[in-house]
C-alpha atoms as a PDB file:
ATOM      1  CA  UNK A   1     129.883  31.631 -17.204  1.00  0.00           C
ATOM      2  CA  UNK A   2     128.604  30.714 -20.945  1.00  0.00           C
ATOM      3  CA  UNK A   3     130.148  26.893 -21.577  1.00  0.00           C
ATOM      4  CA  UNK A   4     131.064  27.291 -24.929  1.00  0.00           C
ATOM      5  CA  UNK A   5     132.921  30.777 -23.946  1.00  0.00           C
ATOM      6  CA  UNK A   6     134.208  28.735 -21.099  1.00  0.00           C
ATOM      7  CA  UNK A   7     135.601  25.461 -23.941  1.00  0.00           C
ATOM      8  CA  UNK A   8     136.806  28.097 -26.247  1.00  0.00           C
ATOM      9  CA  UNK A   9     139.165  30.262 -24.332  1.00  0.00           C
ATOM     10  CA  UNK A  10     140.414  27.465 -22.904  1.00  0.00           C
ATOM     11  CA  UNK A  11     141.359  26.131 -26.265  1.00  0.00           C
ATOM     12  CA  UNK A  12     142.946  29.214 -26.757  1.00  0.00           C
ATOM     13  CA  UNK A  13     145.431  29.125 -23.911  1.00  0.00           C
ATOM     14  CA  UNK A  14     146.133  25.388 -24.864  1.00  0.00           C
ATOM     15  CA  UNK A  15     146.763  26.659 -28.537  1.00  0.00           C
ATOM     16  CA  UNK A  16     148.340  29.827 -27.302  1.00  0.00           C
ATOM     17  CA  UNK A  17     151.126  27.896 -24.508  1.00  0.00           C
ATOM     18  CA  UNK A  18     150.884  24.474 -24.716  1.00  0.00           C
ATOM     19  CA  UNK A  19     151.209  24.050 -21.290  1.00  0.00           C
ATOM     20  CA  UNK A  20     148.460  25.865 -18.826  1.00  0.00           C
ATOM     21  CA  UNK A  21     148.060  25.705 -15.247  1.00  0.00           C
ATOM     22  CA  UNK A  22     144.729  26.285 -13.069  1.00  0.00           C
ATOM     23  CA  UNK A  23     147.154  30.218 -12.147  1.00  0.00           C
ATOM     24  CA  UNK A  24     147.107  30.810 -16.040  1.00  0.00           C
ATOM     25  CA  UNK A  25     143.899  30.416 -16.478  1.00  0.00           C
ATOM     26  CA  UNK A  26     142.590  32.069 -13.514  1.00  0.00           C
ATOM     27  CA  UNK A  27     144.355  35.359 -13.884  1.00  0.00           C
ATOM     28  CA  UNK A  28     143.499  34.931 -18.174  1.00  0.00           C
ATOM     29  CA  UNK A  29     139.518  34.898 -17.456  1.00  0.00           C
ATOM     30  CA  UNK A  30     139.413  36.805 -13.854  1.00  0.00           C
ATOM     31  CA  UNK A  31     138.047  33.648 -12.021  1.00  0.00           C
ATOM     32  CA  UNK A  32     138.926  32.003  -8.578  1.00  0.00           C
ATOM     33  CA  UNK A  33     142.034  28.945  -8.729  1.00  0.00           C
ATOM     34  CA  UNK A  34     139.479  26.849  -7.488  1.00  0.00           C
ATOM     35  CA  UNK A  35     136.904  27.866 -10.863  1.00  0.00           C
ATOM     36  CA  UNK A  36     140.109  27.455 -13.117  1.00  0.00           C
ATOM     37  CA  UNK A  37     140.981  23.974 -11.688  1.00  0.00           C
ATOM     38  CA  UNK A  38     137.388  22.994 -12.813  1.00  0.00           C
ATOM     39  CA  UNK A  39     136.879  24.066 -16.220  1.00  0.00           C
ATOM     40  CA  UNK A  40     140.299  22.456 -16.347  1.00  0.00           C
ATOM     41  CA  UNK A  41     138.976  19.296 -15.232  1.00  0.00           C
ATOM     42  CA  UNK A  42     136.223  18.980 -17.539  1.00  0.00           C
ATOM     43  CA  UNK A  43     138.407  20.232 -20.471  1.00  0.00           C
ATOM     44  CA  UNK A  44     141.098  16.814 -19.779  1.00  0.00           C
ATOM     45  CA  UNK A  45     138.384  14.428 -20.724  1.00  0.00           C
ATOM     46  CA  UNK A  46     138.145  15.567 -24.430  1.00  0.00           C
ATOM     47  CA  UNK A  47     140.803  14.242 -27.155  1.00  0.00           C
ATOM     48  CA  UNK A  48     144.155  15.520 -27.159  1.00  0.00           C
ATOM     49  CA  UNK A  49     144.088  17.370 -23.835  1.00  0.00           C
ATOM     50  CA  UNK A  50     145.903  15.948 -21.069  1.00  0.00           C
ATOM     51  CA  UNK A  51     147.275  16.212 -17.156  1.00  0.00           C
ATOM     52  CA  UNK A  52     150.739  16.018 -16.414  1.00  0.00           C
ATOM     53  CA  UNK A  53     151.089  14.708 -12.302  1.00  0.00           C
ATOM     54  CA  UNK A  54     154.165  15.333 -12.403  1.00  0.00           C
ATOM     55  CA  UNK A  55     153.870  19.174 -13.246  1.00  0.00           C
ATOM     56  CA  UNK A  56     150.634  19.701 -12.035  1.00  0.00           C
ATOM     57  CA  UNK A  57     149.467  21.361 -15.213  1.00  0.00           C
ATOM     58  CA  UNK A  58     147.370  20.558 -18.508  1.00  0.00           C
ATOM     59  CA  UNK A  59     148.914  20.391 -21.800  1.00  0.00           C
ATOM     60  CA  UNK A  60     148.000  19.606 -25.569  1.00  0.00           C
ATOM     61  CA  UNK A  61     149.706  16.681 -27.082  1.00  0.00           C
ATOM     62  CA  UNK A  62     151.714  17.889 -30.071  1.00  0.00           C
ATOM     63  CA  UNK A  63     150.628  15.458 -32.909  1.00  0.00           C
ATOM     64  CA  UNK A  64     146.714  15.646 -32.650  1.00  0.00           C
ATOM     65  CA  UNK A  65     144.513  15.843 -35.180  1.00  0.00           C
ATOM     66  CA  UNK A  66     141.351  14.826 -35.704  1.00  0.00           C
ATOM     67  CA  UNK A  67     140.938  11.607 -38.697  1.00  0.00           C
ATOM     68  CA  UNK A  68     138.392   9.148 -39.274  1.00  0.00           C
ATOM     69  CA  UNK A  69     139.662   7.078 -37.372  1.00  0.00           C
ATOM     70  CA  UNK A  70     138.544   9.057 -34.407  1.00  0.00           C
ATOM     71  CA  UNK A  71     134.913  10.409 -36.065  1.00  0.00           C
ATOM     72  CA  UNK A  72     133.155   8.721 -38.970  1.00  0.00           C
ATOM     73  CA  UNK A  73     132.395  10.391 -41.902  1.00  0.00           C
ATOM     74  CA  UNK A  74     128.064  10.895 -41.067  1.00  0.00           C
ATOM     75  CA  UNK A  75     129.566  11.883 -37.467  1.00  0.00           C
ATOM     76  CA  UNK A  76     131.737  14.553 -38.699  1.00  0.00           C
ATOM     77  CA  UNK A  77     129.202  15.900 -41.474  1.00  0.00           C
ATOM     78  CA  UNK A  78     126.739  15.956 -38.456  1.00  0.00           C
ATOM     79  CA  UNK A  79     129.475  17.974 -36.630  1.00  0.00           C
ATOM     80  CA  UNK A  80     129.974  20.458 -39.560  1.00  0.00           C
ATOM     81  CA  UNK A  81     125.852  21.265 -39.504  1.00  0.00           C
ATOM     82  CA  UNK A  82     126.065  21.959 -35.842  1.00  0.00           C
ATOM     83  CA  UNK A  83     128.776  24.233 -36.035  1.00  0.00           C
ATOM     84  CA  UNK A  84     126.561  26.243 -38.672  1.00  0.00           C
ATOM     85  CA  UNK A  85     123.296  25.985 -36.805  1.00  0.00           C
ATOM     86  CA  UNK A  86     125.562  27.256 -33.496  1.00  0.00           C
ATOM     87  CA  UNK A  87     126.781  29.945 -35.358  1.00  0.00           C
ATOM     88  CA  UNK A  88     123.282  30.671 -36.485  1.00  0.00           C
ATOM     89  CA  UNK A  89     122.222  30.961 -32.986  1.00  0.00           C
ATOM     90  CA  UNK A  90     124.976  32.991 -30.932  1.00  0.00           C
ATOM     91  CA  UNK A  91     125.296  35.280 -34.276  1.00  0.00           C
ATOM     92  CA  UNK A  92     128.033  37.544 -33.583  1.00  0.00           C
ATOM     93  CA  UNK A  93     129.453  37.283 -30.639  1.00  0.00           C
ATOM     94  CA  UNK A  94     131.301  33.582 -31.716  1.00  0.00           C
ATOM     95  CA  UNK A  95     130.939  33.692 -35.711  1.00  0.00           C
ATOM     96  CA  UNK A  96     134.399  33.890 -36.769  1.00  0.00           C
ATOM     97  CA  UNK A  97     135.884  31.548 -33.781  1.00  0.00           C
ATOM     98  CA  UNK A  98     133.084  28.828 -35.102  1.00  0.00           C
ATOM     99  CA  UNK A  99     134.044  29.282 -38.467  1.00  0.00           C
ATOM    100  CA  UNK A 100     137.684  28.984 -37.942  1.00  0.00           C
ATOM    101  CA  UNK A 101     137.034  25.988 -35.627  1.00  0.00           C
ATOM    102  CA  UNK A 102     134.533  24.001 -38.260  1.00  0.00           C
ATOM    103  CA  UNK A 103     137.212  25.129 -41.498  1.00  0.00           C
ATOM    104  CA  UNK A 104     139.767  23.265 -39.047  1.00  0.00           C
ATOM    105  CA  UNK A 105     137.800  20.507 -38.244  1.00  0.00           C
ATOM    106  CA  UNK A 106     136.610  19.570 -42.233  1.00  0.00           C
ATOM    107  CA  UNK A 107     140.304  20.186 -43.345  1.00  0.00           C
ATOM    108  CA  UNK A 108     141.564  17.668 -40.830  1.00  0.00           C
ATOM    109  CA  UNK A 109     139.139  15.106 -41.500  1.00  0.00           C
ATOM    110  CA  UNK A 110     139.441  15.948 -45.764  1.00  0.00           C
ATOM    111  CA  UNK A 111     135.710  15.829 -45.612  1.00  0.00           C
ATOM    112  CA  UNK A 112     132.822  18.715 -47.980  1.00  0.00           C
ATOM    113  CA  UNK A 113     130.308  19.947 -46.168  1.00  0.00           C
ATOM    114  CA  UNK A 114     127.138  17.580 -46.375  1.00  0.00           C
ATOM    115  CA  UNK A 115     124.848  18.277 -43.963  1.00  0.00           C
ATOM    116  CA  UNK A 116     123.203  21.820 -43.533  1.00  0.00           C
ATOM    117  CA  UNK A 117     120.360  22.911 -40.740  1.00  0.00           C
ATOM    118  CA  UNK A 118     117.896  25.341 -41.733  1.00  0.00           C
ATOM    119  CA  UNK A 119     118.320  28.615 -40.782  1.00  0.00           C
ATOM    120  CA  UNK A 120     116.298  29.664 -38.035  1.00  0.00           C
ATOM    121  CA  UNK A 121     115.877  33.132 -36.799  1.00  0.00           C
ATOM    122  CA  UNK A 122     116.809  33.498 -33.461  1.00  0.00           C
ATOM    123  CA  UNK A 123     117.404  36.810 -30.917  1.00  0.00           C
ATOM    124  CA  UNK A 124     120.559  38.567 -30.530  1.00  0.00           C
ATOM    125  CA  UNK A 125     122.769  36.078 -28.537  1.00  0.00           C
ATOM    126  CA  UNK A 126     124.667  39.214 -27.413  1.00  0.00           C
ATOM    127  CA  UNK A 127     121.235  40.327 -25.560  1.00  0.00           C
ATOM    128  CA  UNK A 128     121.009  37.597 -23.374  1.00  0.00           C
ATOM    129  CA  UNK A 129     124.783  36.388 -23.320  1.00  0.00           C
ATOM    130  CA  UNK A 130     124.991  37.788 -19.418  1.00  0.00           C
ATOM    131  CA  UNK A 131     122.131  36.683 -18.086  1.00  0.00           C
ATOM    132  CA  UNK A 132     122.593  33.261 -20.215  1.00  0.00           C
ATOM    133  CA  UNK A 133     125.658  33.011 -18.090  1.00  0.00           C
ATOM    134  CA  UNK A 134     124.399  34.203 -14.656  1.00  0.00           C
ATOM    135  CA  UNK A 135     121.452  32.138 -14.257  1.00  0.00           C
ATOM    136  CA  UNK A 136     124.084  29.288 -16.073  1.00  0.00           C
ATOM    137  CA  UNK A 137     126.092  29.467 -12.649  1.00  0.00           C
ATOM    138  CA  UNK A 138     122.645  29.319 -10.397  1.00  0.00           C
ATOM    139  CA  UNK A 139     121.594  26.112 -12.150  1.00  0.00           C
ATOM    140  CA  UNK A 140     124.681  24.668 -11.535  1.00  0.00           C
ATOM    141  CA  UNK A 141     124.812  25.714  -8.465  1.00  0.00           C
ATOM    142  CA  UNK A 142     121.314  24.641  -7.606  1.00  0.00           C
ATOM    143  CA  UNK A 143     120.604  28.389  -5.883  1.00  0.00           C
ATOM    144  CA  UNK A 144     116.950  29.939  -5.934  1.00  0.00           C
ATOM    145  CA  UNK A 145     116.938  33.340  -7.615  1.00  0.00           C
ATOM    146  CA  UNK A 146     114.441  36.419  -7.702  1.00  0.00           C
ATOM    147  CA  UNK A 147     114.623  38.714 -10.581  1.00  0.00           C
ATOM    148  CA  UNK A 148     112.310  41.372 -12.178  1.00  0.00           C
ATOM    149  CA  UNK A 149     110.020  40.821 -15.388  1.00  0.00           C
ATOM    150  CA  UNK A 150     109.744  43.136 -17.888  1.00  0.00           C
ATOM    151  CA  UNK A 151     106.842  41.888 -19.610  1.00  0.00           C
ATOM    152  CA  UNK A 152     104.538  42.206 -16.967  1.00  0.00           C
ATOM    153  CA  UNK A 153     106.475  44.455 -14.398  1.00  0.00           C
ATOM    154  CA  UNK A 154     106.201  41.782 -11.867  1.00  0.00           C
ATOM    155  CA  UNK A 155     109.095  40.294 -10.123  1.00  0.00           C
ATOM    156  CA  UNK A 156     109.082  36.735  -9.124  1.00  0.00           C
ATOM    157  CA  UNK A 157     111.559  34.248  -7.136  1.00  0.00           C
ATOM    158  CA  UNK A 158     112.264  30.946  -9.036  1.00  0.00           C
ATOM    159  CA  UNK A 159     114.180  28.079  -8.525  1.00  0.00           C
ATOM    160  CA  UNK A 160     116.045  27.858 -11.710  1.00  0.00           C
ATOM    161  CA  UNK A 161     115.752  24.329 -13.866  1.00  0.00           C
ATOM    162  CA  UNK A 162     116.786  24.612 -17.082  1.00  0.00           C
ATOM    163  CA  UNK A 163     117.643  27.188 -20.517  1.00  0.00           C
ATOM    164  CA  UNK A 164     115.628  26.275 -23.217  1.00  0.00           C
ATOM    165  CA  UNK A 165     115.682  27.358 -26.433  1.00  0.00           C
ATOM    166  CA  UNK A 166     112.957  27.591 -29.344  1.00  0.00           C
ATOM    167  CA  UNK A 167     111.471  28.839 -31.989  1.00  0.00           C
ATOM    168  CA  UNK A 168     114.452  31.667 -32.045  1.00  0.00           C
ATOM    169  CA  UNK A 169     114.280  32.325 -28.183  1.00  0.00           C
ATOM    170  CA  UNK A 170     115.958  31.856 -25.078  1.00  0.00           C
ATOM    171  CA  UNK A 171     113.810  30.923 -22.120  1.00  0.00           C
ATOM    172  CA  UNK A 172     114.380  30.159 -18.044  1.00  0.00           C
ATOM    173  CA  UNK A 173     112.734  27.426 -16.892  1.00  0.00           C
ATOM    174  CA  UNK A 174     111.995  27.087 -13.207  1.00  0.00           C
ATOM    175  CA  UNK A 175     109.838  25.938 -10.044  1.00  0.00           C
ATOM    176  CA  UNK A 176     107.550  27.861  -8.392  1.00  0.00           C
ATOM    177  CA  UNK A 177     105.377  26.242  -5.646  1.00  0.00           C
ATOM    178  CA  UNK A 178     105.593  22.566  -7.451  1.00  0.00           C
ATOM    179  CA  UNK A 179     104.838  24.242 -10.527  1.00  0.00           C
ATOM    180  CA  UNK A 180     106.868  25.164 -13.546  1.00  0.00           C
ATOM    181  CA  UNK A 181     106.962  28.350 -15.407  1.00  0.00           C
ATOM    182  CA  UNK A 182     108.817  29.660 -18.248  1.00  0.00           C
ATOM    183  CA  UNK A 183     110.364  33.392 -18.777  1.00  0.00           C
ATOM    184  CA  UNK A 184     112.008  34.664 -21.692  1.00  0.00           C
ATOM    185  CA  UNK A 185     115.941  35.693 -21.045  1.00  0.00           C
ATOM    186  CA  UNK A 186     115.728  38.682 -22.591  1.00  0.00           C
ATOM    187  CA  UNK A 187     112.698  40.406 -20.627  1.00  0.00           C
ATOM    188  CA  UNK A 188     114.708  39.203 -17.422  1.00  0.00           C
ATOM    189  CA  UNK A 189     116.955  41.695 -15.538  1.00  0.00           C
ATOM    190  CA  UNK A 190     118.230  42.663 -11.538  1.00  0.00           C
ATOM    191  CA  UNK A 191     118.758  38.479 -10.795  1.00  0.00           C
ATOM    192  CA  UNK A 192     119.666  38.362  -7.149  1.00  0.00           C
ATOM    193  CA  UNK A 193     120.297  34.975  -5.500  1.00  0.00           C
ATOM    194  CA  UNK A 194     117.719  34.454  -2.225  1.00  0.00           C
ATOM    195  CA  UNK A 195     119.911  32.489  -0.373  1.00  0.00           C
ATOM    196  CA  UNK A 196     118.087  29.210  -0.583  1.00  0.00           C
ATOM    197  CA  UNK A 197     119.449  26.080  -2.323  1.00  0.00           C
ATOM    198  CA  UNK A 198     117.622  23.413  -3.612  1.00  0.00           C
ATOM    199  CA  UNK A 199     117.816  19.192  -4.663  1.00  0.00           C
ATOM    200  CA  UNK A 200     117.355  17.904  -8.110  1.00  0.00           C
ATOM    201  CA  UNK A 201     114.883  19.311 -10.924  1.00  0.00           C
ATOM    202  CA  UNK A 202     111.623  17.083  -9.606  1.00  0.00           C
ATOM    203  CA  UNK A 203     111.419  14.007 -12.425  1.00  0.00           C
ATOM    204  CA  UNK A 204     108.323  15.255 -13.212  1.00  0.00           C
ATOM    205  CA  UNK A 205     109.130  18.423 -14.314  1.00  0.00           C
ATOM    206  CA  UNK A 206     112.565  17.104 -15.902  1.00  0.00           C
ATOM    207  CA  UNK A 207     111.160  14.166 -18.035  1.00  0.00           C
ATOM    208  CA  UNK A 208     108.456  17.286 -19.079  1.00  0.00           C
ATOM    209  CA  UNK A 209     111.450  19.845 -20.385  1.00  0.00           C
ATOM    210  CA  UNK A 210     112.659  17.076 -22.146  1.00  0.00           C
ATOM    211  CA  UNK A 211     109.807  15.507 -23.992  1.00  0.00           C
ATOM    212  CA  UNK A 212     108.827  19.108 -24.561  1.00  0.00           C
ATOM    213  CA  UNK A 213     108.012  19.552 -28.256  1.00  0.00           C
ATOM    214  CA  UNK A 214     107.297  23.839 -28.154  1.00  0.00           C
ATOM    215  CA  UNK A 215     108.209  26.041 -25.286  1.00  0.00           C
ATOM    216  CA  UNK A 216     104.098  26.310 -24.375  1.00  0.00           C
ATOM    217  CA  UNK A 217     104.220  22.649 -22.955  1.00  0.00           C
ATOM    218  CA  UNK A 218     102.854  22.519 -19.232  1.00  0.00           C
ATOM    219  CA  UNK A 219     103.992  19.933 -16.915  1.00  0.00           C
ATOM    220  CA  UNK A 220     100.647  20.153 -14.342  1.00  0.00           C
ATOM    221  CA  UNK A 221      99.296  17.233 -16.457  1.00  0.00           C
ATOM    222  CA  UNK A 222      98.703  15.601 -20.027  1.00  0.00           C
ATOM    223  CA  UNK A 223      95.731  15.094 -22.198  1.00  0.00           C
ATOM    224  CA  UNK A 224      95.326  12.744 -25.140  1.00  0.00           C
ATOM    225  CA  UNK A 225      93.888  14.734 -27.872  1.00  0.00           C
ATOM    226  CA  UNK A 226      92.985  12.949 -31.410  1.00  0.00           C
ATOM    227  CA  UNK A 227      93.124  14.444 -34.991  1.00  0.00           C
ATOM    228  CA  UNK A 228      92.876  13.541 -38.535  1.00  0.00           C
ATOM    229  CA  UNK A 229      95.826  14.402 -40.600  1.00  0.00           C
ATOM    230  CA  UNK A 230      95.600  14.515 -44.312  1.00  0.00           C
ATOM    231  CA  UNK A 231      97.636  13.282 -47.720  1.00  0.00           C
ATOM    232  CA  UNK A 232     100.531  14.437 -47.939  1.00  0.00           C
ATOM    233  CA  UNK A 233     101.280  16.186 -44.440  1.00  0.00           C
ATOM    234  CA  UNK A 234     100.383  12.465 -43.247  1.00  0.00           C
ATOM    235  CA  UNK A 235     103.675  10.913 -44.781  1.00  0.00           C
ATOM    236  CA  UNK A 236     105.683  12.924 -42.826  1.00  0.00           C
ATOM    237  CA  UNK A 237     104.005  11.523 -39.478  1.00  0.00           C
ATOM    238  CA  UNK A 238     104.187   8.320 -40.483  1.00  0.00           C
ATOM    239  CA  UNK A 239     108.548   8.834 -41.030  1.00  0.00           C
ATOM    240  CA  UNK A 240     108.889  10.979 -38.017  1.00  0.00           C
ATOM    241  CA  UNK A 241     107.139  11.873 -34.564  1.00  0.00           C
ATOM    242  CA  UNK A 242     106.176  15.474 -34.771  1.00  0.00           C
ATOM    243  CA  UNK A 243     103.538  15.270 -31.792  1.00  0.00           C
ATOM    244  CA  UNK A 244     104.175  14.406 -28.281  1.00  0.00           C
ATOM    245  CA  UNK A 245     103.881  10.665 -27.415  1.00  0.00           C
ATOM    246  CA  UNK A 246     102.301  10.700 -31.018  1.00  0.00           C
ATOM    247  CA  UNK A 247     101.005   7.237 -32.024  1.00  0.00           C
ATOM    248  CA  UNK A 248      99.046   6.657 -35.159  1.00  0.00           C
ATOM    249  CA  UNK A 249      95.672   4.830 -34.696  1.00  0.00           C
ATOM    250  CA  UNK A 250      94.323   3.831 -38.060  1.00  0.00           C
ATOM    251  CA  UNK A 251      95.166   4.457 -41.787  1.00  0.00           C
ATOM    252  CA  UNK A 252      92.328   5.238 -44.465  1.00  0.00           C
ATOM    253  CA  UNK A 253      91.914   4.222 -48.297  1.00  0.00           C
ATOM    254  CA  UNK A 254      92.909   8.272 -49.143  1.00  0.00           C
ATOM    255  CA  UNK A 255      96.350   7.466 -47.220  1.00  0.00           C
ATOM    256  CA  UNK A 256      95.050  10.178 -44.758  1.00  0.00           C
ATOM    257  CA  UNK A 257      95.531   8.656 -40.719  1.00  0.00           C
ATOM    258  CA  UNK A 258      93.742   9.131 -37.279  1.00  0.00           C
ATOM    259  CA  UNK A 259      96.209  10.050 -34.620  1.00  0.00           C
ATOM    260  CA  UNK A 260      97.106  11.037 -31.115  1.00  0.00           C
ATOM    261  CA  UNK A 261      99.423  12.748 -29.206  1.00  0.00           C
ATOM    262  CA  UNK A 262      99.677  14.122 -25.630  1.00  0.00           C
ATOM    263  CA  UNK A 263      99.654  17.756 -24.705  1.00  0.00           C
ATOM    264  CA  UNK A 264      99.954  19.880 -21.048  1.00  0.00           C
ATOM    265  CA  UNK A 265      97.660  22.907 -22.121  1.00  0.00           C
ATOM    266  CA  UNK A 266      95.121  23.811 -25.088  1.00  0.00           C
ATOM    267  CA  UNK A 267      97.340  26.566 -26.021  1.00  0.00           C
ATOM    268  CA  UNK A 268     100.210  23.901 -26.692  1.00  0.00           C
ATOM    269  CA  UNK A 269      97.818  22.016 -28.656  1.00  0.00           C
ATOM    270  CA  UNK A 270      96.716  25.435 -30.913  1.00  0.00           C
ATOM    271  CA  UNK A 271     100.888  25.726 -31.038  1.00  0.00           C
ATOM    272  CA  UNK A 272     101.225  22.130 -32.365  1.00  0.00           C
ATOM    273  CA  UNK A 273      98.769  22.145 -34.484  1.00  0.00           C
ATOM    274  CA  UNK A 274      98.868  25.704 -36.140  1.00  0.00           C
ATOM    275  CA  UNK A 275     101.700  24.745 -39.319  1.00  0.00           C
ATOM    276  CA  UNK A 276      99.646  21.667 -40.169  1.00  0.00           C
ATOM    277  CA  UNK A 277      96.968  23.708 -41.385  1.00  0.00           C
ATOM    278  CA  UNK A 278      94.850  23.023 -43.748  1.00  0.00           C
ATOM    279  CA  UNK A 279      95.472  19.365 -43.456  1.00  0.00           C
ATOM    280  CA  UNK A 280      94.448  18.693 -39.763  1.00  0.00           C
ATOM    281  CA  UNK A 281      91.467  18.659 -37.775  1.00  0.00           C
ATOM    282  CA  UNK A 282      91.254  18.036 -34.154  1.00  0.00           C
ATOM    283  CA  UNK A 283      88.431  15.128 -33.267  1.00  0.00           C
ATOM    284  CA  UNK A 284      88.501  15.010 -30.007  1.00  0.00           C
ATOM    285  CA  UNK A 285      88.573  16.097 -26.620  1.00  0.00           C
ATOM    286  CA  UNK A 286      85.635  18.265 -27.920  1.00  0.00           C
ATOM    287  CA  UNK A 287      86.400  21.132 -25.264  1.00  0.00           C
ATOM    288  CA  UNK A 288      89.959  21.371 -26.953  1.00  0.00           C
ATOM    289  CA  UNK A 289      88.541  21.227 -30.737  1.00  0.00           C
ATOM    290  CA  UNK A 290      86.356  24.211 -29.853  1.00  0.00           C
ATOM    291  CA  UNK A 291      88.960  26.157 -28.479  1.00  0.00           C
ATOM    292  CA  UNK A 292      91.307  25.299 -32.012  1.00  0.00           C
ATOM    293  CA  UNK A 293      88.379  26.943 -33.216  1.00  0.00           C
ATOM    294  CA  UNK A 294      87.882  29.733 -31.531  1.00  0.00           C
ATOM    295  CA  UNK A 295      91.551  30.824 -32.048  1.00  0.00           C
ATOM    296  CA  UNK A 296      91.106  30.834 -35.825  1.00  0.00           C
ATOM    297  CA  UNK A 297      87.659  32.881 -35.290  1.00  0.00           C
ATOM    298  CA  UNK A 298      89.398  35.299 -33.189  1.00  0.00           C
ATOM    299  CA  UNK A 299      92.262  36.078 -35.534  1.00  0.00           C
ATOM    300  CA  UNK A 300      89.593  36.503 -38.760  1.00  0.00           C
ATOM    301  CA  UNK A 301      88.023  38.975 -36.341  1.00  0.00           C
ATOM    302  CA  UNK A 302      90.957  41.306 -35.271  1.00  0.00           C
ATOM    303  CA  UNK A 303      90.031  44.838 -35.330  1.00  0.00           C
ATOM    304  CA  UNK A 304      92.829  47.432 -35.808  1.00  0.00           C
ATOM    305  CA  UNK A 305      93.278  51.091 -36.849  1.00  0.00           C
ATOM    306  CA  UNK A 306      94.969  51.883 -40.211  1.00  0.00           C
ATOM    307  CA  UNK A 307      96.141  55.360 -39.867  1.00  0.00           C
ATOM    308  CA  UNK A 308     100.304  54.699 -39.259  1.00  0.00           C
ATOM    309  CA  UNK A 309     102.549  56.137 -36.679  1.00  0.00           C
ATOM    310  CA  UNK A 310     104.564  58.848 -37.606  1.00  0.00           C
END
């Protein structure tokens, strides 16, 4: 089940009684005691909500409030910004709880609004919200799944790592064989659970999710590729890493620099690269430099039909 559903009823009941037990919650959101006594668990280790022994049930203290002395004014503008940029993301489906919960959160702490994340386009969270929350449970739960693949018509048998999302997408990622592959959420459909269990996400593959700068990364192995980068896009490299592992080698008169960074395929590198154009050209490994180039070739060369579909 989706976490942040998951946090947010549960703040409801609190809200709603006061006083909840693992029963309450169970029979409120159609889960097992043992399910209920869980989310409970994780829910006592924020602020304000607490266990009574005595009663055997969870309760919200009655004076609670959030104030700077419990988050900082840069920690709750951060806070505000995240609330938009979730909002932003799950669209519909959570808008006006997110907005009631952010208006509560800036009024308590008598703070404006300072900090704002772009707007980025993003699916439908209401497309994917089921099977964001079914392969949610066989992460958890460390279970290997098969499921069918619209895109290709193919279906395939994964063991699920991680839900990753970028560039307006939701994506699975998961092993197959020792290697990792990526499937968008909403192309996925008919999940079934094989029956097989697994360890922990191989390091490898973990530390490569989360140094992952696009979702075309590739974990199979890394090459250093060099590039020139150009005044002005080169300030912003020089303030913040943008590349993978990206180290800058040497700095010219025209305040242009020679860097590197480390990438998994060439089609992460194209990816990288793409919204740095004009300004950057790839140096070396030669074999990926020609293929930069061959993408731009390719897309001047598109052939298409103009007559419209009616």
């Amino acid at each position: 089940m989706n976490k942040l559903y998951v946090a947010l009823n549960l703040i409801r009941l609190l809200n709603e009684n006061r006083t909840v037990t693992s029963a309450i919650v169970a029979d409120d959101m159609g889960i097992s005691l043992r399910t209920a006594q869980r989310y409970l668990l994780e829910m006592s280790h924020l602020p304000g909500v607490c266990y009574d022994d005595a009663r055997h049930c969870w309760y919200m203290t009655e004076k609670y409030g959030l104030s700077e002395s419990y988050l900082k004014q840069d920690e709750l503008a951060v806070l505000s910004g995240l609330f938009d940029y979730a909002e932003n993301i799950l669209n519909n489906d959570f808008s006006p709880v997110l907005r009631k919960i952010k208006k509560k959160v800036i009024s308590a702490s008598k703070r404006e609004r300072v900090v704002r994340f772009l707007k980025q386009d993003s699916i439908e969270f209401d497309k994917i919200a089921d099977i964001f929350a079914e392969i949610e449970g066989y992460i958890m739960n460390r279970q290997e799944i098969s499921f069918l693949y619209s895109k290709n018509g193919k279906s395939y048998t994964i063991r699920p790592y991680r839900i990753i999302y970028g560039d307006g997408f939701w994506y699975l990622a998961g092993g197959k064989g020792g290697e990792l592959r990526k499937f968008s959420l909403d192309l996925i459909s008919d999940i079934k659970p094989t029956g097989r269990f697994y360890d922990d996400v191989p390091d490898g593959l973990d530390n490569a999710i989360d140094e992952a700068k696009s979702i075309f990364f590739d974990a199979s192995g890394k090459t250093a590729v060099e590039c020139i980068m150009t005044h002005p896009m080169a300030d912003y490299l020089r303030r913040k890493r943008f590349f993978p592992n990206q180290q800058i080698l040497e700095e010219y008169n025209d305040l242009s620099i020679r860097f590197s960074f480390t990438v998994g395929s060439e089609l992460e590198c194209v990816k990288l690269c793409l919204e740095w154009l004009p300004h950057i050209s790839i140096k070396s490994p030669e074999g990926m430099r020609t293929y930069f180039a061959d993408i731009l070739k390719k897309s001047l060369n598109i052939q298409y039909c103009e007559n419209t579909i009616e």
